[in-house]
N, C-alpha and C. Protein backbone atom coordinates (compact mmCIF):
# COMPACT_ATOMS: atom_id res chain seq x y z
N UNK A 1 59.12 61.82 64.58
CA UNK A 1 59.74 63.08 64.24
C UNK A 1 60.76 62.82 63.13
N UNK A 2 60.70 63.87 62.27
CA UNK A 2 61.74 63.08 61.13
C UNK A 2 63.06 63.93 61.67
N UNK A 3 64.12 63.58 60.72
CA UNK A 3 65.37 64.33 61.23
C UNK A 3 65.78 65.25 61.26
N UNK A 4 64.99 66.13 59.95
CA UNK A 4 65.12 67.09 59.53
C UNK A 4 63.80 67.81 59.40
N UNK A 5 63.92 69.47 59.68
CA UNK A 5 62.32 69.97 59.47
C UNK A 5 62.40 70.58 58.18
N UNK A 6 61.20 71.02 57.63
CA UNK A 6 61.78 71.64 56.61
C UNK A 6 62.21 72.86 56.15
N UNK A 7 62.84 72.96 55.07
CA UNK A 7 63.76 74.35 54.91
C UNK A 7 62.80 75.37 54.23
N UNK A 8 61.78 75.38 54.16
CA UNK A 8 60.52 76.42 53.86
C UNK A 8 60.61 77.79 54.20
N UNK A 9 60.46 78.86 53.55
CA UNK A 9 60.00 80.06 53.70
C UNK A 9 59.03 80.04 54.47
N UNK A 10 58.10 79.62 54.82
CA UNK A 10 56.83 80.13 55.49
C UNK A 10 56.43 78.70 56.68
N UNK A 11 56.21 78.76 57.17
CA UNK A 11 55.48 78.20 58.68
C UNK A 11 54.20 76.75 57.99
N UNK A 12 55.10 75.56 58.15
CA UNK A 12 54.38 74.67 57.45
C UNK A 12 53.42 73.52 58.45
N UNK A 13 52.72 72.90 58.43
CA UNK A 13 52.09 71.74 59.20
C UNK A 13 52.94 70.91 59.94
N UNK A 14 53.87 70.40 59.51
CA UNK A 14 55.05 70.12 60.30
C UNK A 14 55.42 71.15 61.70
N UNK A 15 55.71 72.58 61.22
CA UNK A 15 56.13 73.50 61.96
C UNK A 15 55.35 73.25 63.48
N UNK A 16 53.85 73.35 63.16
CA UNK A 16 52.83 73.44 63.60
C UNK A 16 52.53 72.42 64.53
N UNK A 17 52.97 71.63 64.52
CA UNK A 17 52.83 70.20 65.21
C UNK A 17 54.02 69.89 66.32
N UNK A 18 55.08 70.58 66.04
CA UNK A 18 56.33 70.85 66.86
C UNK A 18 56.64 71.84 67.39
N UNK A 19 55.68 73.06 67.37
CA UNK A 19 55.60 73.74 67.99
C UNK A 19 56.88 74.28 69.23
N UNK A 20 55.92 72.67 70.24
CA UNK A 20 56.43 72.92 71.50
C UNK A 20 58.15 72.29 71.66
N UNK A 21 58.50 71.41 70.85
CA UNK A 21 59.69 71.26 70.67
C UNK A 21 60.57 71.78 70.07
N UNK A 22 60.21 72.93 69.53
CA UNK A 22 60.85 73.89 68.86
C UNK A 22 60.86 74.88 70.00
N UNK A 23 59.91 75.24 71.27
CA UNK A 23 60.18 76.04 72.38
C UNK A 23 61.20 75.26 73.67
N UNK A 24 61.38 73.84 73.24
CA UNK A 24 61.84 73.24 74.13
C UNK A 24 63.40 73.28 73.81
N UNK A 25 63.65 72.96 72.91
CA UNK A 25 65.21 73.67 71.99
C UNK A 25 65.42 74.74 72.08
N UNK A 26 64.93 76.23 72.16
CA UNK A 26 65.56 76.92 72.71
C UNK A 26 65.58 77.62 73.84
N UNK A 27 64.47 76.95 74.57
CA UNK A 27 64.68 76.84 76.06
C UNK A 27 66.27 76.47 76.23
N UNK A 28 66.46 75.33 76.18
CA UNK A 28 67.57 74.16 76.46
C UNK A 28 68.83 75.03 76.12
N UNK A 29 68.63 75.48 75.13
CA UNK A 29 70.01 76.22 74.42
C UNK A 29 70.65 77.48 75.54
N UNK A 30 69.13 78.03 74.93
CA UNK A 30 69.41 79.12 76.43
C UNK A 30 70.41 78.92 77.88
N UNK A 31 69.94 77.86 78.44
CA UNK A 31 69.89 77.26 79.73
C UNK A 31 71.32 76.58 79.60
N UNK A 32 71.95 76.28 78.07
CA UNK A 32 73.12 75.51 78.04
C UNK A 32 72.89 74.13 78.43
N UNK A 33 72.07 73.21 78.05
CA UNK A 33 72.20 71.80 78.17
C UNK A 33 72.60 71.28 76.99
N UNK A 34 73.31 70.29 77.18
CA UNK A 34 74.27 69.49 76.11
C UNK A 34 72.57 68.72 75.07
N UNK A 35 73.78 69.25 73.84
CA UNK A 35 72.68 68.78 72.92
C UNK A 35 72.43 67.40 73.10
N UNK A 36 73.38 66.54 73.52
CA UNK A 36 73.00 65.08 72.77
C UNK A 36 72.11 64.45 73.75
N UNK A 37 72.02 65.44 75.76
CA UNK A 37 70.72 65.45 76.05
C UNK A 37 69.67 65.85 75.47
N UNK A 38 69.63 66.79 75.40
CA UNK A 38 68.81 67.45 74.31
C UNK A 38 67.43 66.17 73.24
N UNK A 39 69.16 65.73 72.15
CA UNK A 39 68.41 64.64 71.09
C UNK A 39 67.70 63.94 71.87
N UNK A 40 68.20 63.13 72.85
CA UNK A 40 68.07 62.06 73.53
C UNK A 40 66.77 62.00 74.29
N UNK A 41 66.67 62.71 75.06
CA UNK A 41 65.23 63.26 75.46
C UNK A 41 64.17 63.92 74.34
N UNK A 42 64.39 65.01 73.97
CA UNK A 42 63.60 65.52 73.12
C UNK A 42 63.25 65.01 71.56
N UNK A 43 64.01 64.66 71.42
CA UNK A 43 64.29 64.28 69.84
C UNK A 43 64.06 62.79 69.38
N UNK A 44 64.32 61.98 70.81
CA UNK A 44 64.06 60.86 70.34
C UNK A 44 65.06 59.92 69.71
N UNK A 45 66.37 60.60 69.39
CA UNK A 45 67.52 59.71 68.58
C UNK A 45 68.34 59.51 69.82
N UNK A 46 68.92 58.45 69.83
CA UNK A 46 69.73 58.40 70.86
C UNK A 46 71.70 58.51 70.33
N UNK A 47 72.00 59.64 70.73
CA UNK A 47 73.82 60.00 70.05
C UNK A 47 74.54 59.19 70.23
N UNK A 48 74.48 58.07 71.06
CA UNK A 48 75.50 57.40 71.64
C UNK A 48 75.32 56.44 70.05
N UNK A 49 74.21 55.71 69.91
CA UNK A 49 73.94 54.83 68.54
C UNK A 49 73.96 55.17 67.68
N UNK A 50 73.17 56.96 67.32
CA UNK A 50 73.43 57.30 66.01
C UNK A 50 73.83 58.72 65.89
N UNK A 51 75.44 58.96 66.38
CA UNK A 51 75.52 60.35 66.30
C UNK A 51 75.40 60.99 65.32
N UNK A 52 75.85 60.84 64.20
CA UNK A 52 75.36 61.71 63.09
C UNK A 52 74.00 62.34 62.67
N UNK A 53 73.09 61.35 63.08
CA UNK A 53 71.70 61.41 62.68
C UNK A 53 71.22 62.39 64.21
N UNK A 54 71.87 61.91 65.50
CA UNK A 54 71.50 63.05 66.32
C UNK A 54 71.53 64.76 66.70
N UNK A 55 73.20 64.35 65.70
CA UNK A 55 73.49 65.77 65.88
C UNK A 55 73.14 66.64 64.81
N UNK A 56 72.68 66.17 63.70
CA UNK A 56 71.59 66.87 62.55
C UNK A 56 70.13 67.18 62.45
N UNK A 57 70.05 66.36 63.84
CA UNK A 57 68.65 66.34 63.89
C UNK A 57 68.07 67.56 64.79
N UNK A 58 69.10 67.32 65.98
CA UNK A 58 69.17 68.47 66.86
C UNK A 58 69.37 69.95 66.59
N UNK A 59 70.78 70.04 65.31
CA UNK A 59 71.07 71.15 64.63
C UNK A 59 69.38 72.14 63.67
N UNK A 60 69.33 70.87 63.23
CA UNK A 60 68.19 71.33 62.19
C UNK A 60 67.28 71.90 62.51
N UNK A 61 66.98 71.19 63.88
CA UNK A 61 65.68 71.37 63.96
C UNK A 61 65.40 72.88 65.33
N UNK A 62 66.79 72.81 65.56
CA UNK A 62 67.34 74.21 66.11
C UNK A 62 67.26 75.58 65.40
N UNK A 63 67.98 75.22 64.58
CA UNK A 63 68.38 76.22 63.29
C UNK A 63 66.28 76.33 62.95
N UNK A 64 65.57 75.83 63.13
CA UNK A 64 64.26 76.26 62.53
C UNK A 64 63.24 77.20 63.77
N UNK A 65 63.93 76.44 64.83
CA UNK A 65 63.24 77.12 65.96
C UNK A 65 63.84 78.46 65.81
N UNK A 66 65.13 78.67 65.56
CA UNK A 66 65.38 80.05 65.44
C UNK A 66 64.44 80.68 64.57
N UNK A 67 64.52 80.47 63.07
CA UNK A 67 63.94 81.04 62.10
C UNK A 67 62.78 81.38 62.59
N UNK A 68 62.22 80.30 63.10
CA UNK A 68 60.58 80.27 63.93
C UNK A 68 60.32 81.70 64.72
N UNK A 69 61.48 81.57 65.76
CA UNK A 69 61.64 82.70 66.93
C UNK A 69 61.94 84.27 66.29
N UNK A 70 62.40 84.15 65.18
CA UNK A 70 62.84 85.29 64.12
C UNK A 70 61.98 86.34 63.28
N UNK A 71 61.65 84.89 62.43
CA UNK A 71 60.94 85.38 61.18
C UNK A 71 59.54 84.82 60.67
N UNK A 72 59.59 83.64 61.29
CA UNK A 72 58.20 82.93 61.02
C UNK A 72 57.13 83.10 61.73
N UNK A 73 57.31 83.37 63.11
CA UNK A 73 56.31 83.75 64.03
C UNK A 73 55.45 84.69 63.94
N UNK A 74 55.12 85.31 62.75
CA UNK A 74 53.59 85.92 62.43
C UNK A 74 52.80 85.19 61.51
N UNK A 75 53.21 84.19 61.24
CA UNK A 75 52.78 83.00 60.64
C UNK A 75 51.72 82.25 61.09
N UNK A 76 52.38 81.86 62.60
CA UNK A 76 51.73 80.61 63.61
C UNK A 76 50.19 80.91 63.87
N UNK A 77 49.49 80.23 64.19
CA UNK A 77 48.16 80.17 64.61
C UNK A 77 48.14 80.47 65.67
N UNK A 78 47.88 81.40 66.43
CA UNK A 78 47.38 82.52 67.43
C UNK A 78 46.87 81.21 68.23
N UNK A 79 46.47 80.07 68.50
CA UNK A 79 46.10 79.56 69.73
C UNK A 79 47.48 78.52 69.77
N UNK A 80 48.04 78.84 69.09
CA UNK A 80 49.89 77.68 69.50
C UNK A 80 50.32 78.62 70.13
N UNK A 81 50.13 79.86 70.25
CA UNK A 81 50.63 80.89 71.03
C UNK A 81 50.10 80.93 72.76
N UNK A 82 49.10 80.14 72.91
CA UNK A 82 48.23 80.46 74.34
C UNK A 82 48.85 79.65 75.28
């Protein structure tokens, strides 16, 4: 997973592939679990070694699930939806 997703207008292959970790982030958010569980589990970076890189990674890739949940979601392929 890279650290960052990308900052695209439109719903990219990347997007598409993370899908479910982009539903799992704002599950989590929802629910109020600490991000740097969050990274740590989901994300794969561990905060304690690399907080900077966790907490951008987590942010970012938050900040897209929104957009996702917003504005991009007539985009997605109708069976990422099932």
């Amino acid at each position: 997973m890279d650290t960052e997703p990308p900052e695209l207008a439109k719903v990219t292959p990347y997007d598409e592939a993370h899908f479910p970790t982009y539903a799992v982030l704002l599950f989590s958010e929802a629910k109020g679990v600490d991000w740097r569980k969050v990274a740590r589990a989901i994300l794969n970076v561990h905060p304690e070694r690399q907080a900077e890189r966790a907490r951008r990674a987590w942010a970012s890739h938050l900040a897209r699930a929104r957009w996702l949940a917003k504005s991009g979601y007539g985009e997605l392929r109708s069976d990422l939806l099932q």
